[in-house]
N, C-alpha and C. Protein backbone atom coordinates (compact mmCIF):
# COMPACT_ATOMS: atom_id res chain seq x y z
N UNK A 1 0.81 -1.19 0.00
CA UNK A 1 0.00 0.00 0.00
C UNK A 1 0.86 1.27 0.00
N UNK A 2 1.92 0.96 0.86
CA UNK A 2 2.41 2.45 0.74
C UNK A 2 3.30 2.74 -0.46
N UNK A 3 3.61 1.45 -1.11
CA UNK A 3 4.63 1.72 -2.66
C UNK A 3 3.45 2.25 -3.36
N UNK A 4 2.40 1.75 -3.24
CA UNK A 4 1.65 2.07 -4.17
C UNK A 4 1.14 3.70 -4.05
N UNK A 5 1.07 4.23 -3.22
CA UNK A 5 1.23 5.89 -2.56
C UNK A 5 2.31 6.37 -3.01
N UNK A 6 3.44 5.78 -2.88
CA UNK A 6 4.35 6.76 -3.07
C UNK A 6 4.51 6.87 -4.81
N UNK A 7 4.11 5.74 -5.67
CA UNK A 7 4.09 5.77 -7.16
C UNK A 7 3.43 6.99 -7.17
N UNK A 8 1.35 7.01 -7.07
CA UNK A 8 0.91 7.86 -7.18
C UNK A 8 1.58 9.44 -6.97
N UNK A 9 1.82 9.36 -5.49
CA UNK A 9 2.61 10.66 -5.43
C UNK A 9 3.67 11.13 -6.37
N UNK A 10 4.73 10.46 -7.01
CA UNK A 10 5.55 10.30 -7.88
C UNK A 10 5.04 11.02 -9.21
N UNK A 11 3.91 10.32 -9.53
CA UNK A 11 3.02 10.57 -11.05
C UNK A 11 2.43 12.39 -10.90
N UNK A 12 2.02 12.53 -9.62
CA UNK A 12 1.17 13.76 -9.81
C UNK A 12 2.13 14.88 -9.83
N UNK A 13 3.28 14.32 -8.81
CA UNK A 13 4.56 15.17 -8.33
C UNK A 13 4.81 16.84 -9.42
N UNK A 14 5.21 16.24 -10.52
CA UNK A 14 5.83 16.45 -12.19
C UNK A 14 4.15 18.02 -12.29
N UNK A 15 2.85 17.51 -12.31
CA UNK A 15 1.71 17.94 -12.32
C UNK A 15 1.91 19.37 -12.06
N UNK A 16 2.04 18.89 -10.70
CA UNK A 16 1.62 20.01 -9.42
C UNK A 16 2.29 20.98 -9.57
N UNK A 17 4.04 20.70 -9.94
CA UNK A 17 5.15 21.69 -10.53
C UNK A 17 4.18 22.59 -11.11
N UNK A 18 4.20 22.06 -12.57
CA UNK A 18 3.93 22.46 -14.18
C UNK A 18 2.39 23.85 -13.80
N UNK A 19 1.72 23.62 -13.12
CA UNK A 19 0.53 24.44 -12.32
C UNK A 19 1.23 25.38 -11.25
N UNK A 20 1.83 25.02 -11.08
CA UNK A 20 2.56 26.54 -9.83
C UNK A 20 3.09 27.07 -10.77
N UNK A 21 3.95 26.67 -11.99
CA UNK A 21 4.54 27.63 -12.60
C UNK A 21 3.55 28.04 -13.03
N UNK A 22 2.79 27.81 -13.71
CA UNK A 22 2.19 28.64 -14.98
C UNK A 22 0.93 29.19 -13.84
N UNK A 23 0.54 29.56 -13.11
CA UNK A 23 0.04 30.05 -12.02
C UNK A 23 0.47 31.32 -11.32
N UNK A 24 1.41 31.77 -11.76
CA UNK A 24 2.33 32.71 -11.04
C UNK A 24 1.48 34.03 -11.49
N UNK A 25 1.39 34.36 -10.52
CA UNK A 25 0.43 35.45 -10.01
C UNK A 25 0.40 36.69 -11.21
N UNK A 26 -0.40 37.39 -12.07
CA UNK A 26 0.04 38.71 -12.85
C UNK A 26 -0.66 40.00 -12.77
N UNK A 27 -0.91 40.85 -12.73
CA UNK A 27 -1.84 41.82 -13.12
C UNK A 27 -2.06 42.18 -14.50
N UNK A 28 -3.52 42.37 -14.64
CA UNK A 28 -3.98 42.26 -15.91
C UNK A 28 -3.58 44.22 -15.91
N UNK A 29 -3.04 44.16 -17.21
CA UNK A 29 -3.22 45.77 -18.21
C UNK A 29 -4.76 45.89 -18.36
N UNK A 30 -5.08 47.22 -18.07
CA UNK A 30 -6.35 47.24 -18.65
C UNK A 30 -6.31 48.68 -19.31
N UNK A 31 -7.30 48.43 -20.74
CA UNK A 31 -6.89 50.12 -21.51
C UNK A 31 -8.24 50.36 -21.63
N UNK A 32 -8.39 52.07 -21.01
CA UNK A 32 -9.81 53.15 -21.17
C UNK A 32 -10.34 53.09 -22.13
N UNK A 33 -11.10 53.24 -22.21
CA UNK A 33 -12.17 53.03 -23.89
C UNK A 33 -11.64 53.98 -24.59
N UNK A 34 -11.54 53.21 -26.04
CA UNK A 34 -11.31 53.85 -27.37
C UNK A 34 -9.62 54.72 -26.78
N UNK A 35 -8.49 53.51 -26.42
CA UNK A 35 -7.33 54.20 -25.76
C UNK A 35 -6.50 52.67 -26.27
N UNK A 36 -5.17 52.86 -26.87
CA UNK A 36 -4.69 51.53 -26.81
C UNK A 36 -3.63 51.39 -26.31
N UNK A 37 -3.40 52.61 -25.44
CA UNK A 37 -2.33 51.85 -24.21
C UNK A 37 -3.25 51.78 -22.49
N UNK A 38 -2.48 51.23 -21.41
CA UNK A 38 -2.83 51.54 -20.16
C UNK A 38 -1.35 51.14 -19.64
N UNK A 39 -1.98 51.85 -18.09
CA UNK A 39 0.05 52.04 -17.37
C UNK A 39 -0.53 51.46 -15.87
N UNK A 40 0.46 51.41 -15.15
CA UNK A 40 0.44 51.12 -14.05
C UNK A 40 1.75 52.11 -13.03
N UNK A 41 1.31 52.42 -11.83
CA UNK A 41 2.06 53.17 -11.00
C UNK A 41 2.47 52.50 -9.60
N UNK A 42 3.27 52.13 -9.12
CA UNK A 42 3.36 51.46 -8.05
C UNK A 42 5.02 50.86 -7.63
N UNK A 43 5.29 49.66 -6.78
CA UNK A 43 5.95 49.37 -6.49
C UNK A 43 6.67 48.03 -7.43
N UNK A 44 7.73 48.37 -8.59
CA UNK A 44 8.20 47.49 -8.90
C UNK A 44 9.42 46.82 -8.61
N UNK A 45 10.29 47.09 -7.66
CA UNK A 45 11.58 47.05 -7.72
C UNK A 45 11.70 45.28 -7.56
N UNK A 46 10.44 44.85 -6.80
CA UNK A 46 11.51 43.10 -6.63
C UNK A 46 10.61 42.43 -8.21
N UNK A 47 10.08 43.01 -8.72
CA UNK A 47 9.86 42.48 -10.28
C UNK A 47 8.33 42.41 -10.77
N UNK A 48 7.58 42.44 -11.09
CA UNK A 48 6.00 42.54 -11.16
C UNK A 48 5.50 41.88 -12.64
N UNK A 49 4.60 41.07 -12.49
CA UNK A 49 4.19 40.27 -14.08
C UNK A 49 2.93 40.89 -14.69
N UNK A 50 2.97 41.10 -15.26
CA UNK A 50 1.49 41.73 -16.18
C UNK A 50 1.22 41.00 -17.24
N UNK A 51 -0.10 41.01 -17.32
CA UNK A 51 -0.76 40.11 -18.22
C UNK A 51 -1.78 41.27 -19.07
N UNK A 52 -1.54 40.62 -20.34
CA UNK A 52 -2.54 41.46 -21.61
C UNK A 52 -2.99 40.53 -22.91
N UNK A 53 -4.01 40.85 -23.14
CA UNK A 53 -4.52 40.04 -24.29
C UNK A 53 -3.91 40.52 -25.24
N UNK A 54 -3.21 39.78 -25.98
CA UNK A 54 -2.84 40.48 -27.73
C UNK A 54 -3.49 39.83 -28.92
N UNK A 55 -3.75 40.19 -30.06
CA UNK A 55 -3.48 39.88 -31.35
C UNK A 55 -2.73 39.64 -32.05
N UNK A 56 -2.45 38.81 -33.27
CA UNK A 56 -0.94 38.64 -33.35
C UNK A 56 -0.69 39.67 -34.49
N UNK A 57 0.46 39.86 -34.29
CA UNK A 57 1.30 40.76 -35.33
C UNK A 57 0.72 42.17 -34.91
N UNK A 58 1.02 41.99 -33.62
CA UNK A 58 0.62 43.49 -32.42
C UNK A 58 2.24 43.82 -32.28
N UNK A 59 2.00 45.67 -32.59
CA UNK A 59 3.35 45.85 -31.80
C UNK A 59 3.09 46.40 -30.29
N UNK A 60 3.77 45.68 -29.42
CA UNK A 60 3.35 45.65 -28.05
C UNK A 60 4.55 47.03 -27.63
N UNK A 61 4.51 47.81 -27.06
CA UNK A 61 5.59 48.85 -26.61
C UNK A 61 5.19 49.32 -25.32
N UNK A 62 6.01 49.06 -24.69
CA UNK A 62 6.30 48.86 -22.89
C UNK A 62 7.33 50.78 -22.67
N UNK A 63 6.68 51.49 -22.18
CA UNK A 63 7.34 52.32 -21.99
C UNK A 63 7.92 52.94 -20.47
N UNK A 64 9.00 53.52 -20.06
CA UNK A 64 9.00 53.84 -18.78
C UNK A 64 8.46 55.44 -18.49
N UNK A 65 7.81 56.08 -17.96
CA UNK A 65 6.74 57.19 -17.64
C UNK A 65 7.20 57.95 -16.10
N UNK A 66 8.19 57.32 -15.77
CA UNK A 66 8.44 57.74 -14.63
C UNK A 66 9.84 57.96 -14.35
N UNK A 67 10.08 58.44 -13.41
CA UNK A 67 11.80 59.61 -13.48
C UNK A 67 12.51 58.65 -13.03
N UNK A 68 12.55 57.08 -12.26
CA UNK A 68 13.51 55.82 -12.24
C UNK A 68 13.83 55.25 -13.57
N UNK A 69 13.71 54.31 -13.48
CA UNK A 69 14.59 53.32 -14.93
C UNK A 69 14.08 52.12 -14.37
N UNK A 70 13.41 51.67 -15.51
CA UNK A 70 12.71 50.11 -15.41
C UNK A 70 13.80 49.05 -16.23
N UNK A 71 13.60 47.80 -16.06
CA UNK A 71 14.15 47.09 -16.81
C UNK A 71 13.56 45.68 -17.48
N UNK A 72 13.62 45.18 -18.75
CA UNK A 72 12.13 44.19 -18.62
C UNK A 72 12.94 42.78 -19.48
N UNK A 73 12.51 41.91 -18.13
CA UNK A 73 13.14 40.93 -18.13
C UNK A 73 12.51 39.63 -19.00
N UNK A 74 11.34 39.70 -19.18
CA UNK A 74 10.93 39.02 -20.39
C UNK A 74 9.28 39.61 -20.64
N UNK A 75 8.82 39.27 -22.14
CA UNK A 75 7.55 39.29 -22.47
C UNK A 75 7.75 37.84 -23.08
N UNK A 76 6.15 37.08 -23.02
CA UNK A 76 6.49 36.09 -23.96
C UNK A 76 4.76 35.89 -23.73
N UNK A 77 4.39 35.13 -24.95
CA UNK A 77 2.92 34.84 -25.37
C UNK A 77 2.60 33.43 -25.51
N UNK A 78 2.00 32.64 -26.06
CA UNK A 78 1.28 31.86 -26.56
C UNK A 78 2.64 30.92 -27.04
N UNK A 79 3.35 31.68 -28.12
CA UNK A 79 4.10 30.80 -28.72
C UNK A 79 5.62 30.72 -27.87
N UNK A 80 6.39 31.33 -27.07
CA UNK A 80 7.07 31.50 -26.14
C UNK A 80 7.36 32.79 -26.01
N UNK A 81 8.90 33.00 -26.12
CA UNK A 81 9.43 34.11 -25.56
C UNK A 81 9.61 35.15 -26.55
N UNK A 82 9.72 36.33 -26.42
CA UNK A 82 9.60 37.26 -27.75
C UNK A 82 10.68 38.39 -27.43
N UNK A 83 11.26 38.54 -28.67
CA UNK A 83 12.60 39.52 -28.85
C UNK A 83 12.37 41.06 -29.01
N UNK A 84 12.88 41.74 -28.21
CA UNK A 84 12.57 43.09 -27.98
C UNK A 84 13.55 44.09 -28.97
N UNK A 85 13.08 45.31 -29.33
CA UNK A 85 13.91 46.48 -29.82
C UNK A 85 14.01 47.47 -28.88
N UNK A 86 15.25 47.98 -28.04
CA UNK A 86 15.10 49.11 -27.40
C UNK A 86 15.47 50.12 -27.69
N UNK A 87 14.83 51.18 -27.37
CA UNK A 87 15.20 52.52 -28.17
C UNK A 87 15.13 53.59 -26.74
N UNK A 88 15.81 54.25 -26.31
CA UNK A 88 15.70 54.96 -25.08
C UNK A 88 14.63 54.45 -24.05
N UNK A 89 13.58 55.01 -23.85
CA UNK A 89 12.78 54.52 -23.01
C UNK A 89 11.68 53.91 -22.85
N UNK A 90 11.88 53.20 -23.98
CA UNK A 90 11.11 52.10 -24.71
C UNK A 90 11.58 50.70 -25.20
N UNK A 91 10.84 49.72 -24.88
CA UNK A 91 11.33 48.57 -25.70
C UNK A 91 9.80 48.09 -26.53
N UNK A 92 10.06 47.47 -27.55
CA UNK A 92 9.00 47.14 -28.61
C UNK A 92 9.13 45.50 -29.01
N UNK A 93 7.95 45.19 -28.85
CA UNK A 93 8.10 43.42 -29.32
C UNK A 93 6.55 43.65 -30.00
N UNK A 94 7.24 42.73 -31.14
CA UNK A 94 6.03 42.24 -32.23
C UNK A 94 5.23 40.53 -31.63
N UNK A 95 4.55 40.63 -31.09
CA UNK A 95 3.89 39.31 -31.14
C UNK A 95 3.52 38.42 -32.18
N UNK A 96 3.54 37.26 -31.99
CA UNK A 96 3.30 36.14 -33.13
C UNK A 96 2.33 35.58 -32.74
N UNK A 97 1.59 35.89 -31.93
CA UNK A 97 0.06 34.91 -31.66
C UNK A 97 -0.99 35.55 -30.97
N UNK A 98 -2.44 35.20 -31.09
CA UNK A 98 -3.22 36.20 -30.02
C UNK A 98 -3.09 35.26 -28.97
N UNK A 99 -3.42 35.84 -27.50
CA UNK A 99 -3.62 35.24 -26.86
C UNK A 99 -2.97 35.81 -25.43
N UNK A 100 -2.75 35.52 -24.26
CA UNK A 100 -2.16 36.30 -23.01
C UNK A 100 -1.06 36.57 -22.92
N UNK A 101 -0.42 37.40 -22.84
CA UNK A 101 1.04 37.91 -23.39
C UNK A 101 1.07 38.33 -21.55
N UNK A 102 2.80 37.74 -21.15
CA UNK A 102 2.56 37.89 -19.77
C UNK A 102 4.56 39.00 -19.84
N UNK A 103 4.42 39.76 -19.39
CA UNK A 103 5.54 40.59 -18.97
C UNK A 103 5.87 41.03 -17.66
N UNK A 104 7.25 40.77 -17.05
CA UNK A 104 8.15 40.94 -16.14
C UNK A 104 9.01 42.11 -16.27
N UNK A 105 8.43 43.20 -15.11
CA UNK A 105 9.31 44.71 -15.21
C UNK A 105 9.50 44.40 -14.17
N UNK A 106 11.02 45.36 -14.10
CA UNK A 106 11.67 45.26 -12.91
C UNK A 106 11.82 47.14 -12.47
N UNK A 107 11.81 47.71 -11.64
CA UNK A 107 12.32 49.28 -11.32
C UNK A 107 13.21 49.42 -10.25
N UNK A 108 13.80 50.42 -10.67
CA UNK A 108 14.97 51.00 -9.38
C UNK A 108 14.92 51.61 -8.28
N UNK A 109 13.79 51.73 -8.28
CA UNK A 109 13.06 52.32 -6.59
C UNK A 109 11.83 51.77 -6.55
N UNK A 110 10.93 52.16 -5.15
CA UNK A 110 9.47 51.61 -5.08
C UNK A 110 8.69 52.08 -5.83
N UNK A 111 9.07 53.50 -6.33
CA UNK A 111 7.69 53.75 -7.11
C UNK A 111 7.99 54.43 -8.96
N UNK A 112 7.42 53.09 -9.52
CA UNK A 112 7.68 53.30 -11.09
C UNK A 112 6.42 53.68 -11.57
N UNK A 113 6.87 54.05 -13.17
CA UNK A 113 5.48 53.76 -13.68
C UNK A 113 5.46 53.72 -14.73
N UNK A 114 4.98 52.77 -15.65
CA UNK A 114 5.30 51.81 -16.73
C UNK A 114 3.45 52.00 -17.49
N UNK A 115 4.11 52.14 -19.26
CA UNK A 115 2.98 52.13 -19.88
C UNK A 115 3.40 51.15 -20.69
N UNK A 116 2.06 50.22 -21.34
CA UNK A 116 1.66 49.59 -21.83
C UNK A 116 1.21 49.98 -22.92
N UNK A 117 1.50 49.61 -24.41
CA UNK A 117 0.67 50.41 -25.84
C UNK A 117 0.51 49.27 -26.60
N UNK A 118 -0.08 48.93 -27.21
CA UNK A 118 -0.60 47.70 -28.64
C UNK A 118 -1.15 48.28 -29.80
N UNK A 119 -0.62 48.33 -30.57
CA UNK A 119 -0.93 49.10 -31.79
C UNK A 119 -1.13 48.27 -33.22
């Protein structure tokens, strides 16, 4: 009985992982009517995930809005991870799929503030 517990446990083990990761907590972007960016103001410094619906062949542009310096440690969608262009205080990624596009900013003090645009 108890080999047979510990198999089970074994089998689900792998499961339970794969669901905490992809579980990891985000805040959804949300944009004002007839507006196609939205921002957020707050505390980013130990790293913050945001979540946004895209379309594909969206250019997604993450901007910094606030007098610190953000830094953005990944966007990635549907199909995985997606390659950024940075240009001063902006970085730009083209998406390849619709679907929840999840991004990791990081800031240099407690209080940043980071816009979101899809165009």
């Amino acid at each position: 009985m108890k080999k047979l517990l510990l198999m089970a446990t074994l089998a689900v083990a792998p499961l339970m992982a794969t669901s905490v990761q992809a579980a990891e907590t985000s805040t959804k972007v949300t944009f004002a009517k007839d507006s196609y960016c939205g921002s957020f103001t707050g505390n980013i410094k130990n790293g913050k995930v945001f979540r946004l619906w895209l379309a594909s062949d969206q250019n997604l542009v993450i901007r910094n809005v606030g007098d610190d310096r953000i830094n953005m440690a990944y966007v990635s969608g549907p199909s995985g991870r997606l390659d950024g262009d940075r240009y001063d205080n902006e970085t730009s990624y083209i998406t390849e799929s619709k679907g929840n596009h999840y991004m990791k900013v990081y800031g240099n003090s407690s209080h940043s503030s980071v816009e979101f645009c899809a165009y």
